[in-house]
C-alpha atoms as a PDB file:
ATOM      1  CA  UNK A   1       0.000   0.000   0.000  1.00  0.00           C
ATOM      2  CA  UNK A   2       1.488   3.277  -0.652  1.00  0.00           C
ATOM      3  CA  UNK A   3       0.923   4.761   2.726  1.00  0.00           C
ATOM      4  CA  UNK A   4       2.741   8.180   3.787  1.00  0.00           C
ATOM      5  CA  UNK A   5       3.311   9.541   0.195  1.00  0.00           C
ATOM      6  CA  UNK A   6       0.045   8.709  -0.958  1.00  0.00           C
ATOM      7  CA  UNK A   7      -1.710  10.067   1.769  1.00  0.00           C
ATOM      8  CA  UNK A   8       0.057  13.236   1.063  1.00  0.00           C
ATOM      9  CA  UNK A   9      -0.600  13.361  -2.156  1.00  0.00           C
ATOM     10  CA  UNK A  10      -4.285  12.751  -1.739  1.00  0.00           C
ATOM     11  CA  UNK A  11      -4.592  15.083   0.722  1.00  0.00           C
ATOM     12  CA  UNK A  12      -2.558  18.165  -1.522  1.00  0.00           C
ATOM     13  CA  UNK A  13      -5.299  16.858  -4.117  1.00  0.00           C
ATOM     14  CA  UNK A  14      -8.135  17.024  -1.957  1.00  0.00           C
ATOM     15  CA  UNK A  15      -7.279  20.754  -0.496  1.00  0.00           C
ATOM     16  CA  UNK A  16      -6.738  22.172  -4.394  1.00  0.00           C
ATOM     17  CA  UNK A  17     -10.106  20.336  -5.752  1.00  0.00           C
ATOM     18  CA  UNK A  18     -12.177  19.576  -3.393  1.00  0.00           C
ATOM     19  CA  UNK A  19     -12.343  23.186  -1.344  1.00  0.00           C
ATOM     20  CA  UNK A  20     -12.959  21.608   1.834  1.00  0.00           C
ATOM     21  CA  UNK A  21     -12.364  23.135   5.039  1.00  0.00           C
ATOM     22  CA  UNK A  22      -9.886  22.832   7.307  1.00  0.00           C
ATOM     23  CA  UNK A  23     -11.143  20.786  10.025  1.00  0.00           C
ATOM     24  CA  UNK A  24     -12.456  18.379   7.225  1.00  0.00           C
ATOM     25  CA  UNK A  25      -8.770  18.010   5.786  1.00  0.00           C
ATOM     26  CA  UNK A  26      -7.470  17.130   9.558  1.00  0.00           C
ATOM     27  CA  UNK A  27     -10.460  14.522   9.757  1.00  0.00           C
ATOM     28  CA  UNK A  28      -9.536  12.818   6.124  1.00  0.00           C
ATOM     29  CA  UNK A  29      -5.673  12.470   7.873  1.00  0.00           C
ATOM     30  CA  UNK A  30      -6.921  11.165  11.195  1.00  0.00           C
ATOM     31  CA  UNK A  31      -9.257   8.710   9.316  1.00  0.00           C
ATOM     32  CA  UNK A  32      -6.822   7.695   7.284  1.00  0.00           C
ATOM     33  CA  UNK A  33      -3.754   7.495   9.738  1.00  0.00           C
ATOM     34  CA  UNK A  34      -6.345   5.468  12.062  1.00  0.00           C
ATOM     35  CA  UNK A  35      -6.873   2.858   9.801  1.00  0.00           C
ATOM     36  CA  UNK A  36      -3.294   2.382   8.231  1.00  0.00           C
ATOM     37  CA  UNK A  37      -2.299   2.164  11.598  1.00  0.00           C
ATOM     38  CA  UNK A  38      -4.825  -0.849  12.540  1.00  0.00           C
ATOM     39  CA  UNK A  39      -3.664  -2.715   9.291  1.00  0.00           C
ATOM     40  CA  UNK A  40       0.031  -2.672  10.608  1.00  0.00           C
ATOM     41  CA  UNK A  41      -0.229  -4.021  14.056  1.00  0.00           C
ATOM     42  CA  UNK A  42      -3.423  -6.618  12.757  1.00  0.00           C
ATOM     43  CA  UNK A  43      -3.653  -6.781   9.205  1.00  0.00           C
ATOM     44  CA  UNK A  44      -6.607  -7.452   7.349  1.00  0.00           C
ATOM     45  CA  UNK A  45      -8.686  -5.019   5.314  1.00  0.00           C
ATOM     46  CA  UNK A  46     -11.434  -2.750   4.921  1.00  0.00           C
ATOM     47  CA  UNK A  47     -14.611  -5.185   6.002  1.00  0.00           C
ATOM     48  CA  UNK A  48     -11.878  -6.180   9.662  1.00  0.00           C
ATOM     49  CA  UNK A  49     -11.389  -3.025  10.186  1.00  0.00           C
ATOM     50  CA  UNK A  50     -14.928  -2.200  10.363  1.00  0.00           C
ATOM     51  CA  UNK A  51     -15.769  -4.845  12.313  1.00  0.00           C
ATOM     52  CA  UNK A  52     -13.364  -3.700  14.758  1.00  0.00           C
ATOM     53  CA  UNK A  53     -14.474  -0.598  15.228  1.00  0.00           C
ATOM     54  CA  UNK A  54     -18.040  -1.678  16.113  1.00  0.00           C
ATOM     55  CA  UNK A  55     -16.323  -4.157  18.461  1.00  0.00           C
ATOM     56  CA  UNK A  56     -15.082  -1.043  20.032  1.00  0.00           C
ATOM     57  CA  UNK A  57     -18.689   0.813  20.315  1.00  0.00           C
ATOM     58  CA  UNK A  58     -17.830   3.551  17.420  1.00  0.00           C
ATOM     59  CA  UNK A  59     -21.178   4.855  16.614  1.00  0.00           C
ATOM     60  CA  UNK A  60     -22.349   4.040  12.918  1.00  0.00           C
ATOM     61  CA  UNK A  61     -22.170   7.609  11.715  1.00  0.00           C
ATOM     62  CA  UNK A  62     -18.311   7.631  12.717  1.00  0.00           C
ATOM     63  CA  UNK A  63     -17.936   4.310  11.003  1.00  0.00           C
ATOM     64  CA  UNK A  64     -19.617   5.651   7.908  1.00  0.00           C
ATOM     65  CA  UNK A  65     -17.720   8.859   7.898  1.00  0.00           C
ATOM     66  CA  UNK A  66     -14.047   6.691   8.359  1.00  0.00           C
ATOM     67  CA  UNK A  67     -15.861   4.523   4.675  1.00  0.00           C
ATOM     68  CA  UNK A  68     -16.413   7.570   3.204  1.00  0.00           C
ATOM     69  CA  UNK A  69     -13.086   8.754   3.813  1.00  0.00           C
ATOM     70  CA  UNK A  70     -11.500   5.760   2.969  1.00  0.00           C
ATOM     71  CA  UNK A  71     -13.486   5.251  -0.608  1.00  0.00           C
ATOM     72  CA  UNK A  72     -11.920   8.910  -1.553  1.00  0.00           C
ATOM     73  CA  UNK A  73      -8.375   7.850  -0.858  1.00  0.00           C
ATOM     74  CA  UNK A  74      -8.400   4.613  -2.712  1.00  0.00           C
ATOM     75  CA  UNK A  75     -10.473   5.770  -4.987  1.00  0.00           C
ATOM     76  CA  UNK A  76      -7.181   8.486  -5.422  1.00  0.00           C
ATOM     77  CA  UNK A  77      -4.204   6.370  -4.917  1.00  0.00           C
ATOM     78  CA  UNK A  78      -5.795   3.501  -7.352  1.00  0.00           C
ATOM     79  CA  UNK A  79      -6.800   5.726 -10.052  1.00  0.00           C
ATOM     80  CA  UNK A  80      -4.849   3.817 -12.672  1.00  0.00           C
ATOM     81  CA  UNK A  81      -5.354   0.225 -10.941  1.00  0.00           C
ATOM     82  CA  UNK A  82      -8.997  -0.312  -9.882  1.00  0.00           C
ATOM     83  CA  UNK A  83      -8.237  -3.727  -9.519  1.00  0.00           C
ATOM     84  CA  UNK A  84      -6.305  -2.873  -6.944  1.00  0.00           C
ATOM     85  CA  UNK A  85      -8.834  -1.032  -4.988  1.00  0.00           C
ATOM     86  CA  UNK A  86      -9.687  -2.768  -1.979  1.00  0.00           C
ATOM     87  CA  UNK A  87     -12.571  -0.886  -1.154  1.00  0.00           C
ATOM     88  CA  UNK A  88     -14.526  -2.106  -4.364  1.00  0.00           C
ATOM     89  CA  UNK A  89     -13.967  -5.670  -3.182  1.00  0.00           C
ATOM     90  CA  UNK A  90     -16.570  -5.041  -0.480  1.00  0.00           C
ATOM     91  CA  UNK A  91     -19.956  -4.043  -0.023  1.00  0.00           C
ATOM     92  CA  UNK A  92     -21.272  -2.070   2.962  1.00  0.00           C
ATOM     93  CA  UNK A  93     -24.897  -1.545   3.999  1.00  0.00           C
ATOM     94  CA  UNK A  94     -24.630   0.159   7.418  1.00  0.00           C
ATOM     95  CA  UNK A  95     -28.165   1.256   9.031  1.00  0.00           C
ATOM     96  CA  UNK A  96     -27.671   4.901  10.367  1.00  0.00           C
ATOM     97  CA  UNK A  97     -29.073   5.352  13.794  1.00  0.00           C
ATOM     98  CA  UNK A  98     -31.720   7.847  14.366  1.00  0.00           C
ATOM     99  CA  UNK A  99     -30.907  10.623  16.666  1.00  0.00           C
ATOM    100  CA  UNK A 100     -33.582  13.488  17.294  1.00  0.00           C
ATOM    101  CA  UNK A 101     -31.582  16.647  17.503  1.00  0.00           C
ATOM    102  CA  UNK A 102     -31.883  17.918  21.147  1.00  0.00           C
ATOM    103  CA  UNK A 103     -33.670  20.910  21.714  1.00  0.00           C
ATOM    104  CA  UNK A 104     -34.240  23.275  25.104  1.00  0.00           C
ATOM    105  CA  UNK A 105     -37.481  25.041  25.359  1.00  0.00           C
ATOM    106  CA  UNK A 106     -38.588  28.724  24.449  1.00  0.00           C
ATOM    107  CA  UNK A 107     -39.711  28.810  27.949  1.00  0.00           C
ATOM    108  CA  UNK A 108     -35.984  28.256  28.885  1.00  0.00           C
ATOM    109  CA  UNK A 109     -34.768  30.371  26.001  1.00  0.00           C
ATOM    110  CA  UNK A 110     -36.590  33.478  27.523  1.00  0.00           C
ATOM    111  CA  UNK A 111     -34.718  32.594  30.699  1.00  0.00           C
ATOM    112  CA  UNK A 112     -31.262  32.662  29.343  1.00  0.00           C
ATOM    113  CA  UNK A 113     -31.761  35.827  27.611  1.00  0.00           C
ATOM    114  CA  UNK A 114     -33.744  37.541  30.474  1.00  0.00           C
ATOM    115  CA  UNK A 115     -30.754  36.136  33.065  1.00  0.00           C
ATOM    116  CA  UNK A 116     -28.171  37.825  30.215  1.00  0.00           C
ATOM    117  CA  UNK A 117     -30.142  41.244  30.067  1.00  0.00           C
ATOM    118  CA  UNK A 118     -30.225  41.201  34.397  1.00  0.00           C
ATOM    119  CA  UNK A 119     -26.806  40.771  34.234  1.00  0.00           C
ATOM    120  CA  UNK A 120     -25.875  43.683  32.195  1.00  0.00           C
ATOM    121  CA  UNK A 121     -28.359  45.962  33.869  1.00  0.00           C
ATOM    122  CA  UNK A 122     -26.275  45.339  36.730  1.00  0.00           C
ATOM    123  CA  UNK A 123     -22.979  45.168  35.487  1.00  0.00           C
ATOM    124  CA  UNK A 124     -20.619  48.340  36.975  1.00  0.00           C
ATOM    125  CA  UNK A 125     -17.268  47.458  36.189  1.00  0.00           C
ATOM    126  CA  UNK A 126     -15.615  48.375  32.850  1.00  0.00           C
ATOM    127  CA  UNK A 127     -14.831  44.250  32.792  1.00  0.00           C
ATOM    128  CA  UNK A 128     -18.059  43.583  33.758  1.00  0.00           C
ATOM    129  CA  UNK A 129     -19.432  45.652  31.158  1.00  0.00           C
ATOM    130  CA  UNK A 130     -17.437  44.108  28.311  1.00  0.00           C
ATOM    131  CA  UNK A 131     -18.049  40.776  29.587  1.00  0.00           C
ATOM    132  CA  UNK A 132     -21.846  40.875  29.356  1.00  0.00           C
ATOM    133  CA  UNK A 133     -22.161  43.485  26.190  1.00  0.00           C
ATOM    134  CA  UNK A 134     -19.906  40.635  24.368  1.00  0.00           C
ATOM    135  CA  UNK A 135     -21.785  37.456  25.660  1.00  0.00           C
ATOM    136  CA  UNK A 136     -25.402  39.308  25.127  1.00  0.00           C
ATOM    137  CA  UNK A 137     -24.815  39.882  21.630  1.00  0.00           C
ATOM    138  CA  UNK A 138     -23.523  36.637  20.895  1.00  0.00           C
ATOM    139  CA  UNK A 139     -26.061  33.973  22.776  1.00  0.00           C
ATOM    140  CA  UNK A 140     -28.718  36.257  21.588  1.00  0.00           C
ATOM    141  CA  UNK A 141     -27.435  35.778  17.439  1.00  0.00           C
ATOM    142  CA  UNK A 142     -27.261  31.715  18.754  1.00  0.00           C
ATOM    143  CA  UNK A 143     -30.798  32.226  19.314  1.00  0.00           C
ATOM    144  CA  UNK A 144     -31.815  34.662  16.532  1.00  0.00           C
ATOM    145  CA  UNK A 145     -29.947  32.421  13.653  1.00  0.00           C
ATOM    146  CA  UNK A 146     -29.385  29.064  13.749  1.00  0.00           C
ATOM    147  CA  UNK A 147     -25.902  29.600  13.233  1.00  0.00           C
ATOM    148  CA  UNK A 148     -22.989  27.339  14.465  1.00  0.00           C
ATOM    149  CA  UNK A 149     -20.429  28.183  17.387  1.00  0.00           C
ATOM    150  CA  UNK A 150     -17.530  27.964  14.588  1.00  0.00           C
ATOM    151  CA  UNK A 151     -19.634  30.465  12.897  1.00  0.00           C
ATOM    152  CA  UNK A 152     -20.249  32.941  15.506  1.00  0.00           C
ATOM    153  CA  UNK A 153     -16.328  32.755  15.731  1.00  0.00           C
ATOM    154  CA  UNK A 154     -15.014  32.809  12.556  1.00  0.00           C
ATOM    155  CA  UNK A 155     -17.644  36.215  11.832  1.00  0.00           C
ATOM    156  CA  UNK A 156     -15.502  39.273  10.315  1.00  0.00           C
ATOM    157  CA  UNK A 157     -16.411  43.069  10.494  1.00  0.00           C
ATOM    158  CA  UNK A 158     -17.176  43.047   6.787  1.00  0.00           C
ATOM    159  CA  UNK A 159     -19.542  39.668   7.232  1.00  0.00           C
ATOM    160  CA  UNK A 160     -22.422  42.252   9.387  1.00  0.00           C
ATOM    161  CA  UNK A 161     -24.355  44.919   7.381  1.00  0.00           C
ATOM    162  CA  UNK A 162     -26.513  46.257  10.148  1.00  0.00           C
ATOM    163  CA  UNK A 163     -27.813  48.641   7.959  1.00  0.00           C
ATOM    164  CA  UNK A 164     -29.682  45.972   5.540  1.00  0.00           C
ATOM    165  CA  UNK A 165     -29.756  43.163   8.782  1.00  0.00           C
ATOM    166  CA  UNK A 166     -27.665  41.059   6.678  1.00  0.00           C
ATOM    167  CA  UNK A 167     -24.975  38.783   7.559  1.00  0.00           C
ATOM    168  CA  UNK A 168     -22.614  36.934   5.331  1.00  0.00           C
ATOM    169  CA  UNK A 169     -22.194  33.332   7.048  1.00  0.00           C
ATOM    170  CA  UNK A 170     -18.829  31.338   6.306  1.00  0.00           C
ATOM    171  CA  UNK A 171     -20.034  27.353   6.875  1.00  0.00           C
ATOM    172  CA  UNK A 172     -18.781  23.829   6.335  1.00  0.00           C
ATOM    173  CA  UNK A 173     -16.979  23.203   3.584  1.00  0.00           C
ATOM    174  CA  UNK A 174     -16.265  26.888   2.386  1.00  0.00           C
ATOM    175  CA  UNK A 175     -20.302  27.297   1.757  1.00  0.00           C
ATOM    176  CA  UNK A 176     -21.390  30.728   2.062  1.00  0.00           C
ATOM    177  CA  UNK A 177     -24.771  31.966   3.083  1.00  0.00           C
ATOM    178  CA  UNK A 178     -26.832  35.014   3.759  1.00  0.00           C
ATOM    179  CA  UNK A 179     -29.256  35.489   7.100  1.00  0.00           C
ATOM    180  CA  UNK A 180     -31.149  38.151   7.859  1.00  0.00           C
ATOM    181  CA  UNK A 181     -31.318  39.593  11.391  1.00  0.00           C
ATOM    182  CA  UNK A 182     -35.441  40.038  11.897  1.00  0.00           C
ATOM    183  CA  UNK A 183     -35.701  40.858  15.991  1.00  0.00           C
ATOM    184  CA  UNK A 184     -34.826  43.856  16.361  1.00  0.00           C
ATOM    185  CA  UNK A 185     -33.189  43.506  19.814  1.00  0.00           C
ATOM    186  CA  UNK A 186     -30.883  41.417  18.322  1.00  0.00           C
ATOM    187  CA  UNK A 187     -29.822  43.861  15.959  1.00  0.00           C
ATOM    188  CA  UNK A 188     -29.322  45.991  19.160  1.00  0.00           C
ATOM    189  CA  UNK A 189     -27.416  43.847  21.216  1.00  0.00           C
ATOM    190  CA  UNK A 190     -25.300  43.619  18.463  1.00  0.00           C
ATOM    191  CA  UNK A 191     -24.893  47.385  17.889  1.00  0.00           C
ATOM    192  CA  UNK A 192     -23.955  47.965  21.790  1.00  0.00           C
ATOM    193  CA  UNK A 193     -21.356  44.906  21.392  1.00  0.00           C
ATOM    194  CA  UNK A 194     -19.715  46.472  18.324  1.00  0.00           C
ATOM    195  CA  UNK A 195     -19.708  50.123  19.429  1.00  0.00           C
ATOM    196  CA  UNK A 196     -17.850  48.967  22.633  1.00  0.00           C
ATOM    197  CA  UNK A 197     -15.914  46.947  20.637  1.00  0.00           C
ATOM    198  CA  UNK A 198     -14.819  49.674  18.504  1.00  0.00           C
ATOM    199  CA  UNK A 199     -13.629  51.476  21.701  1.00  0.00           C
ATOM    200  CA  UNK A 200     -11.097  48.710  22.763  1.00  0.00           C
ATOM    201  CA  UNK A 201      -9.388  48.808  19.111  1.00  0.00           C
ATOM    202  CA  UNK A 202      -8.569  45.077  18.838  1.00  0.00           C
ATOM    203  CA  UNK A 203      -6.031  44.174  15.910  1.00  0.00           C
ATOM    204  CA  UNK A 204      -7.916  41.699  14.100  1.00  0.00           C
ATOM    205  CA  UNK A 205     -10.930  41.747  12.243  1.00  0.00           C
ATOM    206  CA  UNK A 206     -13.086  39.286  14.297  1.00  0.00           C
ATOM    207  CA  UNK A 207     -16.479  40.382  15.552  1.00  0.00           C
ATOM    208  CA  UNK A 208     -15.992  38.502  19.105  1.00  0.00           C
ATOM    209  CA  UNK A 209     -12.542  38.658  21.491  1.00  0.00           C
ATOM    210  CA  UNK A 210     -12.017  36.979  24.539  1.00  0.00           C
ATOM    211  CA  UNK A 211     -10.719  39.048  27.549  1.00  0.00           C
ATOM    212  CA  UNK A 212      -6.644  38.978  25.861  1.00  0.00           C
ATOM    213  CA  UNK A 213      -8.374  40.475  22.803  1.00  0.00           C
ATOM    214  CA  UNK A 214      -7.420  37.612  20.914  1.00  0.00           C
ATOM    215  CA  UNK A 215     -10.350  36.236  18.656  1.00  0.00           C
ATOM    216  CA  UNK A 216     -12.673  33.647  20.652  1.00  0.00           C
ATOM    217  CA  UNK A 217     -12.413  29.931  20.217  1.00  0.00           C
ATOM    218  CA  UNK A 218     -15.522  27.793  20.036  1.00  0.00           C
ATOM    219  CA  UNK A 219     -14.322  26.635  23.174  1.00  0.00           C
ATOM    220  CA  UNK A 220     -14.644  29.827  24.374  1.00  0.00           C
ATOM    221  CA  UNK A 221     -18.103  30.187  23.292  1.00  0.00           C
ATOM    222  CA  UNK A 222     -19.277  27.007  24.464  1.00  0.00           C
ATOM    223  CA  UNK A 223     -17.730  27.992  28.469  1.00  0.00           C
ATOM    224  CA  UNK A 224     -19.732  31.256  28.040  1.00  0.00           C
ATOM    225  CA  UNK A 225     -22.943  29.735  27.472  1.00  0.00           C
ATOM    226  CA  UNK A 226     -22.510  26.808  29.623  1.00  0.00           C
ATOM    227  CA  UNK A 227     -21.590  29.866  32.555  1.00  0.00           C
ATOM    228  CA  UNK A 228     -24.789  31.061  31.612  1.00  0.00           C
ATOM    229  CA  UNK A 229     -27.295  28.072  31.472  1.00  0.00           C
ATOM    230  CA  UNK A 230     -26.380  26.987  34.835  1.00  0.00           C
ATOM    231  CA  UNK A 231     -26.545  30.796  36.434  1.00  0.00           C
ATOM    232  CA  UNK A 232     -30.306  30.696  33.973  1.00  0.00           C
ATOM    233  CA  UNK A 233     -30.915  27.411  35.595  1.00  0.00           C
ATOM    234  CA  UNK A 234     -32.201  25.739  32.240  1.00  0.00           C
ATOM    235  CA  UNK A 235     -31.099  22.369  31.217  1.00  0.00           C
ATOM    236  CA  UNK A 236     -28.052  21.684  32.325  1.00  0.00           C
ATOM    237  CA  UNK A 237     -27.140  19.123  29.380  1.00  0.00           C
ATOM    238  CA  UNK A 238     -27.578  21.806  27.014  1.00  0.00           C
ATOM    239  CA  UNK A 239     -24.866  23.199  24.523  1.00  0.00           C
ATOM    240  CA  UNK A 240     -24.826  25.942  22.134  1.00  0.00           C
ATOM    241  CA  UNK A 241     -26.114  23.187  19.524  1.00  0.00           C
ATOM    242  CA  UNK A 242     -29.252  23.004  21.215  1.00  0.00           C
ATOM    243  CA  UNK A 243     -29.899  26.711  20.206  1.00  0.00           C
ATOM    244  CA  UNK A 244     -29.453  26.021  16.966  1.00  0.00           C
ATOM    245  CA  UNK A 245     -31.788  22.869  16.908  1.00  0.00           C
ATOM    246  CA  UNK A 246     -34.182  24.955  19.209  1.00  0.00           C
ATOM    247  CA  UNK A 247     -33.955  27.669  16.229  1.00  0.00           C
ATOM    248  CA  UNK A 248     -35.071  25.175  13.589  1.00  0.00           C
ATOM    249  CA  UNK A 249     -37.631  23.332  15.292  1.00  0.00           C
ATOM    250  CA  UNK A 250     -39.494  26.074  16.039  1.00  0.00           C
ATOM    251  CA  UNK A 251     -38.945  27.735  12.223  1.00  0.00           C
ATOM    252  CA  UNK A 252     -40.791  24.487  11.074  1.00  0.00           C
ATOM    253  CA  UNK A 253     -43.550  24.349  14.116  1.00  0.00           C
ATOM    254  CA  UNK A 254     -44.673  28.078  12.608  1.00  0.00           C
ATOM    255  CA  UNK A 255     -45.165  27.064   9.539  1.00  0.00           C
ATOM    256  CA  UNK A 256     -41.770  27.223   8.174  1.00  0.00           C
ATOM    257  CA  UNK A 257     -40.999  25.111   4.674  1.00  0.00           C
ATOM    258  CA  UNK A 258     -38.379  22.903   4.955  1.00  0.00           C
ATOM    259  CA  UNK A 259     -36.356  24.569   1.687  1.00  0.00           C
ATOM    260  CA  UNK A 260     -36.364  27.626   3.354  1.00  0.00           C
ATOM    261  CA  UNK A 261     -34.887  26.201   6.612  1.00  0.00           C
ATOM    262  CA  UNK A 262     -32.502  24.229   4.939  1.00  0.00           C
ATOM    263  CA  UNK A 263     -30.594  27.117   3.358  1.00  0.00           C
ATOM    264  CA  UNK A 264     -31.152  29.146   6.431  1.00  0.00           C
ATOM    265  CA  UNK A 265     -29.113  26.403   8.304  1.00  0.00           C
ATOM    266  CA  UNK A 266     -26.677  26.379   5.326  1.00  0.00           C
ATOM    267  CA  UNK A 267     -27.265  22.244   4.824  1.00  0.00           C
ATOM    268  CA  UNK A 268     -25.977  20.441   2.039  1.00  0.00           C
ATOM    269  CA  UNK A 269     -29.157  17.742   2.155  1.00  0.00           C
ATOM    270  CA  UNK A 270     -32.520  18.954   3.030  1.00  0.00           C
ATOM    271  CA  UNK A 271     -32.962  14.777   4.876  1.00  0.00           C
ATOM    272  CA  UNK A 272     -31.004  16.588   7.421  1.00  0.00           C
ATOM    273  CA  UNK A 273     -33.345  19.168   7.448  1.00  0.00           C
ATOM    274  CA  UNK A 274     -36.145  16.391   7.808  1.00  0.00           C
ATOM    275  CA  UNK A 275     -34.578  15.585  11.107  1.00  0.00           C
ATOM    276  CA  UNK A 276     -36.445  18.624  12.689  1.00  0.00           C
ATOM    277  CA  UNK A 277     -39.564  17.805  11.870  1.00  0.00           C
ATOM    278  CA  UNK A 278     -39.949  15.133  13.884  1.00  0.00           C
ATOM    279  CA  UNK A 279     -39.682  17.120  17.118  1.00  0.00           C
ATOM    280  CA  UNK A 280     -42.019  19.506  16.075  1.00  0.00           C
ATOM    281  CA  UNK A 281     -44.644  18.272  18.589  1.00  0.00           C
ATOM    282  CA  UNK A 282     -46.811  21.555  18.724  1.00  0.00           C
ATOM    283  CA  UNK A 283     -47.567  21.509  14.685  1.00  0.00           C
ATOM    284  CA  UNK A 284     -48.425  17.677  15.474  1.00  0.00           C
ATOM    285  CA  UNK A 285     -50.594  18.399  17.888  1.00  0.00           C
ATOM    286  CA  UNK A 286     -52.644  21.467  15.911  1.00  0.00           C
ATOM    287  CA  UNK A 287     -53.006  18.735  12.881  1.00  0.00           C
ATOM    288  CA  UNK A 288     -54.595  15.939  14.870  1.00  0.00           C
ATOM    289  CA  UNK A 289     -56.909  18.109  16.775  1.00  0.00           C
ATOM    290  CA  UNK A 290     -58.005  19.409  13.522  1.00  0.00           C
ATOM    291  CA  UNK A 291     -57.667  16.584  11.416  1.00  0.00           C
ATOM    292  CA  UNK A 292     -57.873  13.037  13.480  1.00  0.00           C
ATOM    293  CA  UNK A 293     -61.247  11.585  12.282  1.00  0.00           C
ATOM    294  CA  UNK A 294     -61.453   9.787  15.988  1.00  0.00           C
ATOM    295  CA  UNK A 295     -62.040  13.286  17.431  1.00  0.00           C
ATOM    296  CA  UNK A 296     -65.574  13.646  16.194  1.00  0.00           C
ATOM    297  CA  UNK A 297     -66.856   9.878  15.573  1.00  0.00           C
ATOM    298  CA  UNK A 298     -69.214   9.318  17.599  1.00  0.00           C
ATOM    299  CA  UNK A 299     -70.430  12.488  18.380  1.00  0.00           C
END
């Protein structure tokens, strides 16, 4: 097998044609490097090497992702020699668990913000100040968007047009997309952020900082919010991913089409779009009251 050059090959081939982002190219080299390294210390192939990894509890999505990844690079390195391939020697049919995306209430959303907007009312410190100004305007465009933590973070000066409401969103896989901001506190809370933002002068272009002034991590953003569920006393499994399912859901419970949520979440596949429909209890329960033929039988 030709291992460490051909990897690098692929992946130089992958970043020039294939415009994928960053984090994808590190996952390609860690799938890769995981399974080259199983077939040294135990041999066998592609149809072992998944067995082994649902002998060690991977979930079927990561197994599926590591096949995916591992189709590409033969797919690359055999390009003259399909007969070599060993992936087309095999055939996979892996059933993809279902997992409802998690969602936290609006009930608990209003707490979160309404525990934010205390907080600033009551901060007196210039710290304090910046602190909750910053963390405002960001949970709140969790909320108001849809929009992933890596997004929030990777959001530019020249990505926000307050003056039209638009914002330019940079998502997986270089895909660009346009939101609009439609609640006007949001808008707001975003104004106050960047006209205190303004004041402190950072030397990069990123909308958020953390308290060095260096641009925030998504690990950042996630130990904001999760200082900020527990002080709103919502559920305390929540992550910032919950806003964004929480954001969907309730796009599709108000009568939301799915297109139009699909390219507002910026996915490639509107079946993962479908996902949110299925915890969309409140439109569920308008159509059987209205529609369940039971409801009215025998009266």
């Amino acid at each position: 097998m030709k291992e460490n050059v051909g990897m690098t090959e692929f992946i130089a081939h992958c970043k020039i044609t294939k415009n994928l982002s960053d984090k994808t190219i590190c996952a390609y080299k860690q799938d890769i490097a995981d399974y080259e390294r199983y077939v040294e210390e135990n041999g066998g192939n592609p149809m072992t090497y998944v067995s082994y990894m649902f002998d060690t509890h991977h979930k079927v999505s990561t197994i599926k992702r590591h096949l995916a990844t591992l189709h590409q690079y033969f797919k690359y390195i055999y390009r003259n020699d399909k007969l070599a391939n060993p992936m087309l020697q095999y055939e996979f049919h892996l059933k993809q668990e279902k997992v409802l995306p998690r969602t936290i209430t609006v009930r608990e959303v209003k707490k979160l913000l309404t525990t934010l907007y205390k907080i600033r009312d009551n901060a007196v410190t210039p710290f304090a100040t910046f602190q909750i100004t910053r963390d405002l305007a960001m949970i709140d465009l969790l909320c108001s968007t849809g929009m992933r933590i890596g997004e929030v973070a990777a959001m530019t000066l020249d990505d926000i047009d307050l003056r039209s409401r638009i914002v330019l969103i940079h998502g997986k896989g270089k895909k660009e997309r346009l939101i609009y901001l439609s609640c006007n506190e949001t808008v707001a809370n975003i104004k106050n952020w960047l006209s205190l933002r303004g004041s402190m002068r950072p030397d990069h272009p990123f909308v958020f900082f953390n308290r060095h002034k260096g641009p925030i991590s998504i690990h950042g953003i996630e130990d904001i919010f999760n200082k900020y569920k527990r002080l709103a006393d919502i559920n305390i499994h929540a992550t910032p991913h919950y806003l964004r399912h929480t954001f969907a859901t309730n796009l599709l419970a108000n009568g939301s089409d799915l297109r139009s949520v699909q390219e507002i979440l910026g996915h490639s596949n509107v079946s993962i779009t479908e996902r949110y429909t299925e915890v969309t209890t409140s439109r569920k329960i308008k159509v059987l009251k209205k529609f369940n033929y039971r409801n009215n039988l025998l009266n």
